[in-house]
N, C-alpha and C. Protein backbone atom coordinates (compact mmCIF):
# COMPACT_ATOMS: atom_id res chain seq x y z
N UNK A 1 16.14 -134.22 -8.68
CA UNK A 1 17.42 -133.74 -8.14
C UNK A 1 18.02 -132.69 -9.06
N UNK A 2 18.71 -131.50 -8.60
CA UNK A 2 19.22 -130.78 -9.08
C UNK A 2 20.44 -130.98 -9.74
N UNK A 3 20.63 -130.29 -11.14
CA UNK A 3 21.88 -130.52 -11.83
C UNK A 3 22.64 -129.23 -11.34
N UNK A 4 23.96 -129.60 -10.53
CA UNK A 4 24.49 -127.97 -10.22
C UNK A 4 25.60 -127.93 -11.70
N UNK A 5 25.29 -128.29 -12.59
CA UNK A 5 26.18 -128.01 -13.77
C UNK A 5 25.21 -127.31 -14.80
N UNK A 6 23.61 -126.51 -14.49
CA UNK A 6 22.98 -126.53 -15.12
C UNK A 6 22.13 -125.06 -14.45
N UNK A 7 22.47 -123.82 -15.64
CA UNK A 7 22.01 -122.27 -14.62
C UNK A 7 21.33 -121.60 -15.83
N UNK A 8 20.45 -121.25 -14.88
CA UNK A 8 19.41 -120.66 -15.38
C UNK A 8 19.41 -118.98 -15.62
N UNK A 9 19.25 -118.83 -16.34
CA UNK A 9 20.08 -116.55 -16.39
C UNK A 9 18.48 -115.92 -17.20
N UNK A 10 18.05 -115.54 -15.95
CA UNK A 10 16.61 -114.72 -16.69
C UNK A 10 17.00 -113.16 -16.68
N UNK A 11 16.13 -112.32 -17.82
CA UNK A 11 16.23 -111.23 -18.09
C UNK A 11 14.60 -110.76 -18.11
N UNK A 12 14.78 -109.80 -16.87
CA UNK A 12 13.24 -109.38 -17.10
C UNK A 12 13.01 -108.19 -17.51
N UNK A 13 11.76 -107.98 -18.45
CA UNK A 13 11.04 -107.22 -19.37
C UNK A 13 9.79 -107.63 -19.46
N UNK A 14 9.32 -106.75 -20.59
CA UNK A 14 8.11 -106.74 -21.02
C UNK A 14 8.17 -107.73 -22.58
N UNK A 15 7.80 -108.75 -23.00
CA UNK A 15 8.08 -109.13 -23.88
C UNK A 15 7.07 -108.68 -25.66
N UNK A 16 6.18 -107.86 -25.40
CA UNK A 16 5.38 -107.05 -26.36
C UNK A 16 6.24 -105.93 -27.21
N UNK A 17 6.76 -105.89 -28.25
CA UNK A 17 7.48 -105.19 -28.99
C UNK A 17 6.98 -103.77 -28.74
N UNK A 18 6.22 -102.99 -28.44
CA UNK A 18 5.82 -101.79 -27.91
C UNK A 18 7.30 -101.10 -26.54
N UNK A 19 7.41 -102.34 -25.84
CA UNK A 19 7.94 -101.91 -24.89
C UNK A 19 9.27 -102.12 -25.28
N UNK A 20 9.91 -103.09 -26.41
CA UNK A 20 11.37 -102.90 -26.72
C UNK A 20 11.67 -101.82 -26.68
N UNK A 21 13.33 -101.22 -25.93
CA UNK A 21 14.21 -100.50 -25.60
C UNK A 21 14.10 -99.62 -25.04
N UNK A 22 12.65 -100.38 -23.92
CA UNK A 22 12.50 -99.46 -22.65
C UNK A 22 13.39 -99.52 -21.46
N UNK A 23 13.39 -98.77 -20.70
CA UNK A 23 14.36 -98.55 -19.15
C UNK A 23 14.21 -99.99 -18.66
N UNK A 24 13.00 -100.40 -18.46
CA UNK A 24 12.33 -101.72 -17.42
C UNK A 24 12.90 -102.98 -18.49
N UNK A 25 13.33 -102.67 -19.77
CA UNK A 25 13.47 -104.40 -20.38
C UNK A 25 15.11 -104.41 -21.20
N UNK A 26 15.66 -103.49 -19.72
CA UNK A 26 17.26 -103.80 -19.65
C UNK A 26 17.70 -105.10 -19.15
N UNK A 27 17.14 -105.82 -18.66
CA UNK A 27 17.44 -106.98 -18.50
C UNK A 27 17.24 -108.01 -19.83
N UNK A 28 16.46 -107.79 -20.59
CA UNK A 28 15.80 -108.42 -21.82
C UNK A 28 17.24 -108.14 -22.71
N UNK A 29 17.80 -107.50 -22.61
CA UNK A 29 18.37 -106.80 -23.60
C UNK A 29 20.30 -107.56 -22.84
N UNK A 30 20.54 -107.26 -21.68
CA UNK A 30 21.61 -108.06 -21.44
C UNK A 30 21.38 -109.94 -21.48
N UNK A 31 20.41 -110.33 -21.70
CA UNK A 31 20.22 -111.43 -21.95
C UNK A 31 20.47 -111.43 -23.43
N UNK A 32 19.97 -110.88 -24.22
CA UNK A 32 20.00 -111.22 -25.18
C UNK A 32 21.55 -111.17 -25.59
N UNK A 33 21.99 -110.25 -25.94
CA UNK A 33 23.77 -109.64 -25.93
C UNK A 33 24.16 -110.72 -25.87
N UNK A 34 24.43 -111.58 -24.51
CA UNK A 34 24.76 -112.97 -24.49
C UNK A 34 24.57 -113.93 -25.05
N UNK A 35 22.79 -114.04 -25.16
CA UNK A 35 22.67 -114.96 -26.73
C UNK A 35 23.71 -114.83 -27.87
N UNK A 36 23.87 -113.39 -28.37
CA UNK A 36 24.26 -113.15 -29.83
C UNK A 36 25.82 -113.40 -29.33
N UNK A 37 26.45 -113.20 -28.38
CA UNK A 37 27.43 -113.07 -28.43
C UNK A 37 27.75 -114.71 -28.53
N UNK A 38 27.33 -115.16 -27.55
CA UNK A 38 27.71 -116.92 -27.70
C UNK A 38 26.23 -117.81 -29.01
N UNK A 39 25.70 -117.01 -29.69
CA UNK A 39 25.22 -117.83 -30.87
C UNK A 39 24.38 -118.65 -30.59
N UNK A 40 23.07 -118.18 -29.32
CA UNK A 40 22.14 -118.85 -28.97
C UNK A 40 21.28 -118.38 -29.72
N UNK A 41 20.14 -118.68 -29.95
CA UNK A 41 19.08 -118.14 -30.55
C UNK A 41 17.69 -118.45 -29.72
N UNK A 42 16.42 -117.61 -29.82
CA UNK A 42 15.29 -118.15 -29.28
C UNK A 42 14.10 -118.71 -29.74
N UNK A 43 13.47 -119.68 -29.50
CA UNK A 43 12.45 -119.68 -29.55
C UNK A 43 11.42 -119.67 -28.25
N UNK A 44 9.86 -119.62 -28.63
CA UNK A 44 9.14 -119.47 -27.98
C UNK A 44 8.59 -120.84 -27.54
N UNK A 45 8.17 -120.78 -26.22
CA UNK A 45 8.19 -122.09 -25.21
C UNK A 45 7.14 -121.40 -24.03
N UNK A 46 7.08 -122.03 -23.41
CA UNK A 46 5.83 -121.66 -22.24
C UNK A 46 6.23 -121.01 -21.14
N UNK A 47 5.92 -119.74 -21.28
CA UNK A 47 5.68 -118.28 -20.37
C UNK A 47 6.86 -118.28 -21.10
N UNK A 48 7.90 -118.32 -21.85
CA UNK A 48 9.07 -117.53 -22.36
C UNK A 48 9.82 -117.60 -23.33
N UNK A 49 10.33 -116.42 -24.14
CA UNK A 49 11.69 -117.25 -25.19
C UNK A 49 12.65 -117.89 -24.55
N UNK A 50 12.89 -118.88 -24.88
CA UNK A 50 14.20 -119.64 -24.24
C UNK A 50 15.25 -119.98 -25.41
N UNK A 51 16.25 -120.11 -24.78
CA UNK A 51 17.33 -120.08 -25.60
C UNK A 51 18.69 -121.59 -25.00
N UNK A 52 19.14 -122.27 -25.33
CA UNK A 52 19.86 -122.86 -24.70
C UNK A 52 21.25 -123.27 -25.41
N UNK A 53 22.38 -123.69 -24.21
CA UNK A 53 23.52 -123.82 -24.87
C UNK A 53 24.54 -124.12 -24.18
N UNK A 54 26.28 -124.19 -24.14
CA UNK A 54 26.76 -124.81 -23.16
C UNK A 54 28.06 -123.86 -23.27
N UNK A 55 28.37 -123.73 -22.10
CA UNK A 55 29.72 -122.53 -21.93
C UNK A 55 30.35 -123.45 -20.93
N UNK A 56 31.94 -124.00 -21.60
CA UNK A 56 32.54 -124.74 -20.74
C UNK A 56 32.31 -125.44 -19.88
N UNK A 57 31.75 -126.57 -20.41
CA UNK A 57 30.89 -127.38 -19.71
C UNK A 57 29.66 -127.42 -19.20
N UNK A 58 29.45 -126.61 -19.08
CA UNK A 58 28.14 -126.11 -18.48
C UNK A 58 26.65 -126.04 -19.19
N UNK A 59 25.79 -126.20 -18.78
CA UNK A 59 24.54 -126.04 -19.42
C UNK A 59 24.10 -125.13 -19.09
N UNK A 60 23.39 -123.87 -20.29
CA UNK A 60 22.95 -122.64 -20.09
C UNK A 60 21.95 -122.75 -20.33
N UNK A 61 20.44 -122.08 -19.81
CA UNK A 61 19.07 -121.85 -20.28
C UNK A 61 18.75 -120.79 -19.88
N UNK A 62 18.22 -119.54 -20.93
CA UNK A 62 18.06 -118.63 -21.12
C UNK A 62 16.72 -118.25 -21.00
N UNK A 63 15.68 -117.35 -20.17
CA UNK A 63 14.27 -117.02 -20.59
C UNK A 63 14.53 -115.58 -20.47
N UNK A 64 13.71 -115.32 -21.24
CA UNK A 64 12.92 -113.65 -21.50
C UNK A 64 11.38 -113.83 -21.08
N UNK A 65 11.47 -113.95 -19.74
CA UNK A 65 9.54 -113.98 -20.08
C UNK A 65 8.70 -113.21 -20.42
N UNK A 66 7.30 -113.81 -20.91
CA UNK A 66 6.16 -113.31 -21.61
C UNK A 66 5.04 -113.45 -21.01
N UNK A 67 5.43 -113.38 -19.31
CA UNK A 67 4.10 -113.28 -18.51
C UNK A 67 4.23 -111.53 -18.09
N UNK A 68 4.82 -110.82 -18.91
CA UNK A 68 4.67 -109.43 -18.22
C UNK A 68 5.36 -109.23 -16.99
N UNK A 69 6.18 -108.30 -16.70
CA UNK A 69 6.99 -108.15 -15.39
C UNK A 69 6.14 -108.37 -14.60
N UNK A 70 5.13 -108.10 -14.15
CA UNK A 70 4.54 -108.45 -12.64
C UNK A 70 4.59 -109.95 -12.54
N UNK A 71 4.52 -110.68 -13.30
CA UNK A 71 4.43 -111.79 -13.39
C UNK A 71 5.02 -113.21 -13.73
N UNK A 72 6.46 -112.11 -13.55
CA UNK A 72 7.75 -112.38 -13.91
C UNK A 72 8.19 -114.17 -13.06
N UNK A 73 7.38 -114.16 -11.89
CA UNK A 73 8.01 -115.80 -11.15
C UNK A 73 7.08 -116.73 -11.44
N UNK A 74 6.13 -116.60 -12.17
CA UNK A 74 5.71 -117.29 -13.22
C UNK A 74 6.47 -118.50 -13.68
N UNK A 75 7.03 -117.42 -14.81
CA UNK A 75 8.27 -117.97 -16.04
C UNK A 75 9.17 -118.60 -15.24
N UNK A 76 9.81 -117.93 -14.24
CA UNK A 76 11.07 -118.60 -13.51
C UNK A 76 10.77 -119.71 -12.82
N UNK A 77 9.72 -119.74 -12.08
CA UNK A 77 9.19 -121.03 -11.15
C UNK A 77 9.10 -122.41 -11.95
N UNK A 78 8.48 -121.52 -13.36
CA UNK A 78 8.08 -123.05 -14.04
C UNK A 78 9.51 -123.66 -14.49
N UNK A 79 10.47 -122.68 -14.98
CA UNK A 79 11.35 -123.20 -15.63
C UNK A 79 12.81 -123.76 -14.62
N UNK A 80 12.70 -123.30 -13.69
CA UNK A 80 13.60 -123.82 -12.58
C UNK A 80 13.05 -125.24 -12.15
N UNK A 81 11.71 -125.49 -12.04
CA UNK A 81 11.49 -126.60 -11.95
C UNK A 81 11.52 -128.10 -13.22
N UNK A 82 11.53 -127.50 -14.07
CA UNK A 82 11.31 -128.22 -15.50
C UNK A 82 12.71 -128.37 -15.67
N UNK A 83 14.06 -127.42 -15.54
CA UNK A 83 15.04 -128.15 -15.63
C UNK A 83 15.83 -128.26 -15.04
N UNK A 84 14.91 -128.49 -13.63
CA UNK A 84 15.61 -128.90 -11.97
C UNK A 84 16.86 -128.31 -12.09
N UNK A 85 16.74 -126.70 -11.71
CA UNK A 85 17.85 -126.20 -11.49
C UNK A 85 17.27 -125.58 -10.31
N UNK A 86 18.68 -125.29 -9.62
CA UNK A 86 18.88 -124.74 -8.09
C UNK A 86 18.74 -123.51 -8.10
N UNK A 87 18.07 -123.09 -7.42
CA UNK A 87 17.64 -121.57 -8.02
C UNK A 87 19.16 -120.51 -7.42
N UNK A 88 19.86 -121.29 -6.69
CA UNK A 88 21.66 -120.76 -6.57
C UNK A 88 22.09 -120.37 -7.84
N UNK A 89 21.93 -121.54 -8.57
CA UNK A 89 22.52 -121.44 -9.78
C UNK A 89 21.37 -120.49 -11.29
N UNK A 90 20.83 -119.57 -10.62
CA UNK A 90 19.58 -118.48 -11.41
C UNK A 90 20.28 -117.45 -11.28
N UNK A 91 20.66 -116.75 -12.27
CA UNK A 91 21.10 -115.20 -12.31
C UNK A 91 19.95 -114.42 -13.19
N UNK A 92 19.36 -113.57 -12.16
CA UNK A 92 17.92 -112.71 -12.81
C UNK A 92 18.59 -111.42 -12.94
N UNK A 93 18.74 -110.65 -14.10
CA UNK A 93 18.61 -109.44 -14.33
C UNK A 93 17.98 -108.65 -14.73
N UNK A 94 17.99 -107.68 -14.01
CA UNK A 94 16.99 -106.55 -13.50
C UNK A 94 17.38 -104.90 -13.77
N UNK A 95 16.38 -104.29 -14.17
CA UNK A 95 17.10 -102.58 -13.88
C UNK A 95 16.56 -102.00 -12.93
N UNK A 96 17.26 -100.90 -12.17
CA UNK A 96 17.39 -100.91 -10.80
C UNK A 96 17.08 -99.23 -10.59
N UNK A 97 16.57 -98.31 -10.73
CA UNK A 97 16.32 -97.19 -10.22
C UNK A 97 16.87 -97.08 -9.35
N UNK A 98 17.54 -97.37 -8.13
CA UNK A 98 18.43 -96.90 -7.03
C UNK A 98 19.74 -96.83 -7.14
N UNK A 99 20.15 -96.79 -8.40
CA UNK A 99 21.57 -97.08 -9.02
C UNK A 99 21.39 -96.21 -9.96
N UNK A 100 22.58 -95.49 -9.97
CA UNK A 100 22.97 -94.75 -10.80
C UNK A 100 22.72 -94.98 -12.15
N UNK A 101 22.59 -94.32 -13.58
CA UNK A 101 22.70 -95.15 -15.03
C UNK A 101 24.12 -95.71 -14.70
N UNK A 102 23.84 -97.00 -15.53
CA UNK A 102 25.03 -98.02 -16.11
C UNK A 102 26.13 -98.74 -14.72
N UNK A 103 25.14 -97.84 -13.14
CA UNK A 103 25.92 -98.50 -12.17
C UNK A 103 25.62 -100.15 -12.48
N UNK A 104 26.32 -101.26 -11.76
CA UNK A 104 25.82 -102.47 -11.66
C UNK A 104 26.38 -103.06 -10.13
N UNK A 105 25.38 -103.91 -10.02
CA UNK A 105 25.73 -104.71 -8.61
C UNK A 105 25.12 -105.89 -8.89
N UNK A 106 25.86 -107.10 -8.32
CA UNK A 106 25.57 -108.26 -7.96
C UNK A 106 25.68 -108.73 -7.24
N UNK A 107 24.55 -109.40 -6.56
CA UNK A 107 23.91 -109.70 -5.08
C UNK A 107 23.71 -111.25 -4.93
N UNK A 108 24.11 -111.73 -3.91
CA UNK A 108 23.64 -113.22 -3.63
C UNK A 108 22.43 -113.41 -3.54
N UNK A 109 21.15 -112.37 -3.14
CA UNK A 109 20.24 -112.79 -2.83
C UNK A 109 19.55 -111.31 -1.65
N UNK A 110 18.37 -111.35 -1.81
CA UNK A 110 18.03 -109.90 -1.12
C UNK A 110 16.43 -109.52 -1.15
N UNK A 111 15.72 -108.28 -0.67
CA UNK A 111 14.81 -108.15 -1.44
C UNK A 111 14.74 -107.55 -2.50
N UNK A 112 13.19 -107.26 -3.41
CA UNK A 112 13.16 -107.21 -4.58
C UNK A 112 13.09 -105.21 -4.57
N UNK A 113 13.16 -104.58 -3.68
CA UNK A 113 12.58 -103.36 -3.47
C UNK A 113 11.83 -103.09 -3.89
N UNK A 114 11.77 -101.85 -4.91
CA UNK A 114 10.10 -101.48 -5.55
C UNK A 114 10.10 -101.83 -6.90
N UNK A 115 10.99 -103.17 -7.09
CA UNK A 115 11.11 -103.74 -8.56
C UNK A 115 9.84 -105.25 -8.31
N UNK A 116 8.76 -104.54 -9.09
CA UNK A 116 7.96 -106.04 -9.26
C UNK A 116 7.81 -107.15 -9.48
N UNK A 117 9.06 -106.83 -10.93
CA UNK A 117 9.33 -108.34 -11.38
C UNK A 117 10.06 -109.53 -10.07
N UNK A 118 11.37 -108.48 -9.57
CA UNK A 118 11.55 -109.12 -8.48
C UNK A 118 10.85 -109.61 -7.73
N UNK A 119 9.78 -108.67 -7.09
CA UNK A 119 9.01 -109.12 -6.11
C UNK A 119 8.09 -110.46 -6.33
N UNK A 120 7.61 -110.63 -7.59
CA UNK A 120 7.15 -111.49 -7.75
C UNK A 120 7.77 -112.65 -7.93
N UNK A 121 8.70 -112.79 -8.27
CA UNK A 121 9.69 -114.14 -8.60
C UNK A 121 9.63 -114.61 -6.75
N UNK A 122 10.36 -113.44 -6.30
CA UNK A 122 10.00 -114.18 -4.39
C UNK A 122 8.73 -114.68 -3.97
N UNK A 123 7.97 -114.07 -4.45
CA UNK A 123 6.66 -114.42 -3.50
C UNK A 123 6.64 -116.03 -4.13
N UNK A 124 6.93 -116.08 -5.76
CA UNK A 124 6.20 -117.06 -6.31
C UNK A 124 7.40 -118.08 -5.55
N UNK A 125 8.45 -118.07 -5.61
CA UNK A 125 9.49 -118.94 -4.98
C UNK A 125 9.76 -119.13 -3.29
N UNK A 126 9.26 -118.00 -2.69
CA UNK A 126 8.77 -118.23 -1.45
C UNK A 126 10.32 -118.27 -0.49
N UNK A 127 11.31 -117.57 -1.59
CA UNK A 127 12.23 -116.65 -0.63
C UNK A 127 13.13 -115.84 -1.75
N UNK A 128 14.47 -115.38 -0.94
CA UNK A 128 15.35 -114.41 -2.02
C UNK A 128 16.21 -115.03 -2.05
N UNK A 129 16.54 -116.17 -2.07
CA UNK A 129 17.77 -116.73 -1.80
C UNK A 129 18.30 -117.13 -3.75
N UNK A 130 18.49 -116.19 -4.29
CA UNK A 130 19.39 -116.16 -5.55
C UNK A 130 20.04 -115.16 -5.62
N UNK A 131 21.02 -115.45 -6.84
CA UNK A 131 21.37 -114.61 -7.55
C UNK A 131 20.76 -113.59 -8.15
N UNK A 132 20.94 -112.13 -8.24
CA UNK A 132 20.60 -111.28 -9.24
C UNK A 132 21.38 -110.44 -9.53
N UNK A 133 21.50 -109.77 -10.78
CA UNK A 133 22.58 -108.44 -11.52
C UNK A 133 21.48 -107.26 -11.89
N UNK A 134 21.68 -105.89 -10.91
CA UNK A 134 20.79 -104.93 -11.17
C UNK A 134 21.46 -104.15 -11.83
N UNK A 135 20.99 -103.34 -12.62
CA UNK A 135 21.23 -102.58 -13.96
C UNK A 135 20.70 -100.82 -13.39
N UNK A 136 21.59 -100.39 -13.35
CA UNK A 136 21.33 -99.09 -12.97
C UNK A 136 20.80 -97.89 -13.76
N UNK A 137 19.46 -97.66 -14.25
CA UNK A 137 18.90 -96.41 -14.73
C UNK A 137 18.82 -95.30 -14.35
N UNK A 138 19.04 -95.16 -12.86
CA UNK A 138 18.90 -93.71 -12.46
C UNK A 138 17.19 -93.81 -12.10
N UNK A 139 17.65 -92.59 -11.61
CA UNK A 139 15.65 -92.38 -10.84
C UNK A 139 15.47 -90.60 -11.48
N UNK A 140 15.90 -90.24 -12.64
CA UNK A 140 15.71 -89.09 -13.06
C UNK A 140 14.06 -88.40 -13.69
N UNK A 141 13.50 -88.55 -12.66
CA UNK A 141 12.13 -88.22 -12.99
C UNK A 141 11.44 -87.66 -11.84
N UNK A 142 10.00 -86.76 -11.81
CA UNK A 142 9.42 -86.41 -10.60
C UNK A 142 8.68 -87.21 -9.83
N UNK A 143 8.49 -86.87 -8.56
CA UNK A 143 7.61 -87.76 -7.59
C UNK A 143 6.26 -88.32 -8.70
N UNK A 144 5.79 -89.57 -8.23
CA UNK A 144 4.77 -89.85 -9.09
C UNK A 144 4.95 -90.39 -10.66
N UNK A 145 5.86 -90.40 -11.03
CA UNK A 145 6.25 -90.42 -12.79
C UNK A 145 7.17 -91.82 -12.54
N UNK A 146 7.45 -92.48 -11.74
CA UNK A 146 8.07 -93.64 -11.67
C UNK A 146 7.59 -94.55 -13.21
N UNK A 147 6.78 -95.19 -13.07
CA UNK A 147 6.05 -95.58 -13.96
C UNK A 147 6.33 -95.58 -15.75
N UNK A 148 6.11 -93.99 -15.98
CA UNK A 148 6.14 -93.66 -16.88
C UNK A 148 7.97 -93.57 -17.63
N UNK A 149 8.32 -93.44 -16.09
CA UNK A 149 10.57 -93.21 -16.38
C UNK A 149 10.59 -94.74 -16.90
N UNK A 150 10.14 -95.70 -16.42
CA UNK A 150 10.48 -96.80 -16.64
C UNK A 150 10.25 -97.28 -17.95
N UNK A 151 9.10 -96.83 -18.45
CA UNK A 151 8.44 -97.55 -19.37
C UNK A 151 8.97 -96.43 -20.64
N UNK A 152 9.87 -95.65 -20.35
CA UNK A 152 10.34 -94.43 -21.33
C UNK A 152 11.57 -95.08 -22.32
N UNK A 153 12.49 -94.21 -22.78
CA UNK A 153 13.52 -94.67 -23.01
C UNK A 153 14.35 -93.85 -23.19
N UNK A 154 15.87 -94.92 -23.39
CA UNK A 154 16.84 -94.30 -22.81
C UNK A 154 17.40 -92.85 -24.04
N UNK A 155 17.76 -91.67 -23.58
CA UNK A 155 17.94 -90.88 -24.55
C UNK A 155 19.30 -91.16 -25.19
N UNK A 156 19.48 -90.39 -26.88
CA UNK A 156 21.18 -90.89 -27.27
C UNK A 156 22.06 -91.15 -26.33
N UNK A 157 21.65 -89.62 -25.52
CA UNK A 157 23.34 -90.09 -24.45
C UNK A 157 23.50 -91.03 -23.48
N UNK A 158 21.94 -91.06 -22.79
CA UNK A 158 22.18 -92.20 -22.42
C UNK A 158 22.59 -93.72 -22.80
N UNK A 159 22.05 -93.92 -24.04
CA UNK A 159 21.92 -94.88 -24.70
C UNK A 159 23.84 -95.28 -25.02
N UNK A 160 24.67 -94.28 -25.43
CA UNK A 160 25.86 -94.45 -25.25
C UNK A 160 27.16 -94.66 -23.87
N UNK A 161 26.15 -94.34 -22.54
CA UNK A 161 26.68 -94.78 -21.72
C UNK A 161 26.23 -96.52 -21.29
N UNK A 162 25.34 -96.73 -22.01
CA UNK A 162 24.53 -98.52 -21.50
C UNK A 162 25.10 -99.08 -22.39
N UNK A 163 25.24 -98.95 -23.61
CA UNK A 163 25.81 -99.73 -24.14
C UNK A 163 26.83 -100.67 -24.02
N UNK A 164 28.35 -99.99 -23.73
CA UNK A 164 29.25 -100.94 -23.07
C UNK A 164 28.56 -101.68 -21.84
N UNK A 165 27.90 -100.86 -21.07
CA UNK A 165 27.71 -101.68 -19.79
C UNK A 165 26.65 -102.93 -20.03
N UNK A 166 26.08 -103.25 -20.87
CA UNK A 166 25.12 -103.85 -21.20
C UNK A 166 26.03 -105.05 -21.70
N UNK A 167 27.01 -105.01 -22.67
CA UNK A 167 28.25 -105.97 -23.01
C UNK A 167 28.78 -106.46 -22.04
N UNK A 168 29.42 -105.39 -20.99
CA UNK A 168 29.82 -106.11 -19.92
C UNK A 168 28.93 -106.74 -19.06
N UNK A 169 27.79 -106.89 -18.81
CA UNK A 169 26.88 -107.46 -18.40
C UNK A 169 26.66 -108.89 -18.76
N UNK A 170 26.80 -108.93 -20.12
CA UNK A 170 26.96 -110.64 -20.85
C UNK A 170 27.92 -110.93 -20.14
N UNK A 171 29.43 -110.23 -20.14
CA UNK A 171 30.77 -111.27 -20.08
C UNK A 171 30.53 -111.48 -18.68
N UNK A 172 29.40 -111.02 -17.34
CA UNK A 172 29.32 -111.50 -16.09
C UNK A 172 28.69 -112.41 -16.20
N UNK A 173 27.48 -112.41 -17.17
CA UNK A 173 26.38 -114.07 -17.20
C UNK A 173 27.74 -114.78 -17.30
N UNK A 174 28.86 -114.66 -18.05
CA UNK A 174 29.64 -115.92 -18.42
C UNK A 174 30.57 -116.11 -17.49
N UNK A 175 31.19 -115.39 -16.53
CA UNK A 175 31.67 -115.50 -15.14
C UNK A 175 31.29 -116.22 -14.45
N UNK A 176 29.25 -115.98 -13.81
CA UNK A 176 28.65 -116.60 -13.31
C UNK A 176 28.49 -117.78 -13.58
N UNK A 177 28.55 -118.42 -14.57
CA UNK A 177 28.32 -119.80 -15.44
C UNK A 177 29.80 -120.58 -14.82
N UNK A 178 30.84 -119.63 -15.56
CA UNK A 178 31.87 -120.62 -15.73
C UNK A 178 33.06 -120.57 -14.17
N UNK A 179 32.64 -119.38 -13.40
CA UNK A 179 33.78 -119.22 -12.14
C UNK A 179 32.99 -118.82 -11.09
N UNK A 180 31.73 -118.93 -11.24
CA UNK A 180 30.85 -119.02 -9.80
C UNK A 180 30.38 -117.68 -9.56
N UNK A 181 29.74 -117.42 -8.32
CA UNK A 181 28.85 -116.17 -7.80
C UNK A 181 29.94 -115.18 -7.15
N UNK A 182 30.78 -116.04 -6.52
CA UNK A 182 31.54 -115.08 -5.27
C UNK A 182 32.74 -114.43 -6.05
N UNK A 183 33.47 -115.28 -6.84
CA UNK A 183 34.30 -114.55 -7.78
C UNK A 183 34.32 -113.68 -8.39
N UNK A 184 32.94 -114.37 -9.60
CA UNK A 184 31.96 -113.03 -10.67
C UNK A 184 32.16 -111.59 -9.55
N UNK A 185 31.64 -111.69 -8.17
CA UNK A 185 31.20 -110.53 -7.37
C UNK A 185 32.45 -109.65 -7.13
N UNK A 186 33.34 -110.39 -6.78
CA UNK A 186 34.76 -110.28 -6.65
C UNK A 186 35.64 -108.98 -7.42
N UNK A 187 35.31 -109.68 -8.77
CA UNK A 187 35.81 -109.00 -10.19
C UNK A 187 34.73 -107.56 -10.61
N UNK A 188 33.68 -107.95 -10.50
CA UNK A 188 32.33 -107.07 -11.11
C UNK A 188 31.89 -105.88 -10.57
N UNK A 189 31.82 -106.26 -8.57
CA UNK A 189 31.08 -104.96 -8.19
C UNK A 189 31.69 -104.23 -8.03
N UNK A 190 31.51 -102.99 -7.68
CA UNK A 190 32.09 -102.32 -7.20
C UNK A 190 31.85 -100.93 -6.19
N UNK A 191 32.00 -101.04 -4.70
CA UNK A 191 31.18 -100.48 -3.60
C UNK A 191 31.17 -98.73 -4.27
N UNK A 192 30.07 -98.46 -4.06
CA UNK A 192 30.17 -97.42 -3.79
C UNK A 192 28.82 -96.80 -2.73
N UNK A 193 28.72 -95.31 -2.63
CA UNK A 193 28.17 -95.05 -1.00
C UNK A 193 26.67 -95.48 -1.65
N UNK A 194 26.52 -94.96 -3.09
CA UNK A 194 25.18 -95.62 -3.67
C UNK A 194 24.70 -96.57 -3.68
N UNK A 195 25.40 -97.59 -4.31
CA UNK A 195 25.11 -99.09 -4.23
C UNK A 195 24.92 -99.33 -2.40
N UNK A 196 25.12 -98.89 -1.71
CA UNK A 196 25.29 -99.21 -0.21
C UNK A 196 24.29 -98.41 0.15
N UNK A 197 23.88 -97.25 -0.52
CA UNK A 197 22.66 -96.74 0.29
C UNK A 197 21.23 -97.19 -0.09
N UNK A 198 21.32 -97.75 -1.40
CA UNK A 198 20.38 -98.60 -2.31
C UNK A 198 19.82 -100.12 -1.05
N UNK A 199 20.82 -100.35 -0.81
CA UNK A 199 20.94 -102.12 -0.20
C UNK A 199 20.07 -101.51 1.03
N UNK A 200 19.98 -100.42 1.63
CA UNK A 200 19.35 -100.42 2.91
C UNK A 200 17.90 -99.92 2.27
N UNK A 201 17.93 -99.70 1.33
CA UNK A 201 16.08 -99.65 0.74
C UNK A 201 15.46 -101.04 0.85
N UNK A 202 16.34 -101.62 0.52
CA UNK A 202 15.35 -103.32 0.46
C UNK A 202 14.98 -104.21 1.25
């Protein structure tokens, strides 16, 4: 039986130090923020670093998995089941090429578009019915170079516009934890014609 006092907040990346403070392991990176900020720390555990801890009552468990983004529902499948959590209560973050840099949106649940890690967490879970927070990089690259934008990184200036947003990204894991999905969404998103023209890609 599920503990609904008990949420699971994955950040997907590449977990091979080669790929630290790439475009694709912005999610790795707002997970972590949250660690440091609330004084979790990780160790290594099966398919992921995990991290755990408790925010107003609540029980937090943290993965970074280390099955490689494609293989990202792996990590989540095993660990949603191991500490019978509701996958309602899973906030996966993701960076999002159909979003602007440093846009953000949070979604009840959707498809994964041409984000793999996503895609794979569905197939392996066998629907979309969670939470996720996409992280907006921009799609600033030529036809064909997808790939390579992702796996690049972010330049100074960019790097000074993610920053805050990457902070504010923690204080939503802690929204989500402590005042729910619809609220967090409430306070966090914010429409624009992008984020809305993004949603009809998926």
């Amino acid at each position: 039986m599920e503990d609904n006092n008990k949420f699971l907040i994955v950040g997907l990346g590449n977990s091979e130090n080669k790929y630290a403070g790439t475009r694709h392991n912005i999610g790795f990176e707002v997970v972590v923020k949250f660690a440091q900020t609330h004084k979790l720390s990780f160790s290594i555990d099966r398919h992921a670093y995990v991290a755990k801890g408790k925010l107003k009552g609540k029980q937090v468990v943290l993965i970074l998995p280390t099955t490689y983004m494609n293989l990202s529902g792996k990590a989540v499948r095993y660990w949603l089941e191991r500490e019978k959590i509701d996958a309602k209560n899973m906030l996966v973050i993701s960076d999002d090429i159909d979003l602007p840099l440093g846009e953000i949106k949070i979604k009840p649940k959707g498809g994964g578009g041409s984000h793999n890690g996503l895609n794979n967490i569905i197939e392996l879970l066998e629907h979309q019915n969670f939470p996720r927070l996409r992280f907006g990089i921009g799609k600033d690259f030529p036809r064909g170079f997808q790939s390579e934008y992702v796996l690049g990184r972010f330049s100074s200036n960019e790097q000074k516009i993610i920053e805050p947003i990457i902070e504010k990204c923690a204080t939503i894991i802690a929204s989500f934890v402590t005042i729910g999905l619809q609220k967090t969404m409430n306070q966090f998103n914010t429409a624009t014609t992008e984020t809305q023209d993004s949603d009809k890609n998926e």
